[in-house]
Structures are given as structure tokens and as C-alpha cells.
Protein backbone atom coordinates (compact mmCIF):
# COMPACT_ATOMS: atom_id res chain seq x y z
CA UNK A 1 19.61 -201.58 91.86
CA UNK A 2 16.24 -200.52 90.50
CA UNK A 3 15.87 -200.36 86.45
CA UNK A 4 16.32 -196.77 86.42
CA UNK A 5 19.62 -196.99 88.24
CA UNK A 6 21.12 -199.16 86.19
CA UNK A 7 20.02 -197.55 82.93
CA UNK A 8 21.31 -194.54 84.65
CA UNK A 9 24.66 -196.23 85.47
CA UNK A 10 24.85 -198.08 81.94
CA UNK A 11 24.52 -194.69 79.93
CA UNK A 12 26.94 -192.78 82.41
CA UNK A 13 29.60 -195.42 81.72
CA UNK A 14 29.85 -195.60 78.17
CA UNK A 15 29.39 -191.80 77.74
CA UNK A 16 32.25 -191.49 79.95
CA UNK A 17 34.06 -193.90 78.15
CA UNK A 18 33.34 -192.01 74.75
CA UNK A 19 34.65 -188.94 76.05
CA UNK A 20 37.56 -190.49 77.08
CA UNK A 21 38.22 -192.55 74.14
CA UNK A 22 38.23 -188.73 72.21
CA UNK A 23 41.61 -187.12 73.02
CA UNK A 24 43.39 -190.40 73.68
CA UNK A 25 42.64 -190.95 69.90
CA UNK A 26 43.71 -187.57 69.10
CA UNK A 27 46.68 -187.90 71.19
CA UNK A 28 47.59 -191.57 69.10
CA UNK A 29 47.29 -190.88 66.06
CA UNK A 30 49.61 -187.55 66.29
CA UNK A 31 51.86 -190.03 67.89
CA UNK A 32 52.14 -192.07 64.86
CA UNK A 33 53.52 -189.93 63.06
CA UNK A 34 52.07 -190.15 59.62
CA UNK A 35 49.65 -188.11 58.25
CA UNK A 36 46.81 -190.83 57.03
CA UNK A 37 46.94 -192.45 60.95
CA UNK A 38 46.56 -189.38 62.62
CA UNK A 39 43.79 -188.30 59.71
CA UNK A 40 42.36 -191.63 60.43
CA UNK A 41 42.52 -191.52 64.39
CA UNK A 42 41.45 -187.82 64.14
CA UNK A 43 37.92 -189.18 62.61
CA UNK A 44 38.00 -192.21 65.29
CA UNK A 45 37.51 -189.32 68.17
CA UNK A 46 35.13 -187.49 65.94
CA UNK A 47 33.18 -189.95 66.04
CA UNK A 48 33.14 -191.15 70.24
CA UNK A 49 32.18 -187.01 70.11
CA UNK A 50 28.88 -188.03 68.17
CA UNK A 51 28.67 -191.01 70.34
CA UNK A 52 28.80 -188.55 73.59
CA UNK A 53 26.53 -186.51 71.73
CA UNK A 54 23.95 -189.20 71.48
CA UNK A 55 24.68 -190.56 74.77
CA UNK A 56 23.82 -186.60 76.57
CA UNK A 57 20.75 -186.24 74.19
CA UNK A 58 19.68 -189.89 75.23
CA UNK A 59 19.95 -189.13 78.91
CA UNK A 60 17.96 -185.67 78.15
CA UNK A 61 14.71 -187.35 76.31
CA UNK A 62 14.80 -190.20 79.37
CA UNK A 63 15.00 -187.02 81.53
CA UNK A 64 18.03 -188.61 83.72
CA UNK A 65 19.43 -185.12 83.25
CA UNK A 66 18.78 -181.59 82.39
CA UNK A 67 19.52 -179.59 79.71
CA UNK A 68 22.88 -177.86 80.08
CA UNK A 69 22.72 -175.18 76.92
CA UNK A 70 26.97 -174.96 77.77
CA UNK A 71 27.93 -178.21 77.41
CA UNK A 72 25.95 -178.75 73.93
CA UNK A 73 27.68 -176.03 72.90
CA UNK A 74 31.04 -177.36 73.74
CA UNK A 75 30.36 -180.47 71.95
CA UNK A 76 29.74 -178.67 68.69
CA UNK A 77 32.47 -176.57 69.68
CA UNK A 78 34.73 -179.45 69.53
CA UNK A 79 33.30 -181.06 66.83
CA UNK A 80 33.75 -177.46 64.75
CA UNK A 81 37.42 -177.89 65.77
CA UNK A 82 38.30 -181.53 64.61
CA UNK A 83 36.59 -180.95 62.07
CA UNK A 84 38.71 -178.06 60.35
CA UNK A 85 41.37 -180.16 61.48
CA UNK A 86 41.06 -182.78 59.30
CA UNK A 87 40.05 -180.23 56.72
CA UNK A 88 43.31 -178.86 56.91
CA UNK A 89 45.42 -182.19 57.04
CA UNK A 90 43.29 -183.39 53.91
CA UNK A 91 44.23 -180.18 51.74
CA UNK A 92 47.78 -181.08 52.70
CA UNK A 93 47.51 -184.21 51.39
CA UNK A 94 46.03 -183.08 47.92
């Protein structure tokens, strides 16, 4: 496996894992049941979003990929999202 490759490989695996690790947080902390944990939880995947973020923007600048306008947009789609979630849950709170 040349350099490249496994750079390629290395930044492909933990973005994947970030994405994954976004809705499974989601999901857990609504399964707890209390408002703080899923507050808490809900800024856990907000933050494996910024780490996906990085991860795409990182694979742009090393040019392992091109720029895909539509899935930038869906990030800050989704970060728009959880983010007036948590909003909402912290006005309920107050």
C-alpha cells in the first residue's frame, strides 16, 4: 500500500466512523430518556458532524476528492438542524 493509499484509507475510515457515530448518538441519548442526556448526546453528534466536516475538507485540500457543492450543503444542513434542536430543548429547560 503506497503512502497515498493509506492516507486515503486512514481518512475514509474515521470519516466514516464520524458519520456513523452522528445518529447513533442522536438515537441514544433520546433513548435515555432525560432531557440533559439527550441535550448532552445531541452535542456529542454535533460534534462527529464537525469532525466529518473536517475530515471532507481535509480530503479536498489533499485533493483525494472533489468538491461536491451538495454534500457541504447537507452538512450545514444538518448541523442547522441539531442545532435548533438543542436550541429548543435548552429553552425548555429554562
Amino acid at each position: 500500500r503506497t503512502r497515498s493509499e493509506s492516507e486515503r484509507y486512514g481518512l475514509t475510515n474515521q470519516m466514516c466512523r464520524a458519520a456513523v457515530s452522528i445518529p447513533a448518538n442522536i438515537a441514544e441519548g433520546y433513548g435515555r430518556q432525560s432531557r440533559s442526556d439527550y441535550l448532552r448526546y445531541l452535542r456529542i453528534a454535533r460534534g462527529s458532524l464537525a469532525e466529518v466536516d473536517t475530515h471532507y475538507e481535509l480530503a479536498y485540500t489533499m485533493a483525494m476528492i472533489e468538491r461536491d457543492d451538495a454534500l457541504i450543503e447537507q452538512i450545514r444542513e444538518v448541523d442547522r438542524v441539531l442545532q435548533a434542536l438543542i436550541r429548543s430543548l435548552e429553552r425548555k429547560n429554562t
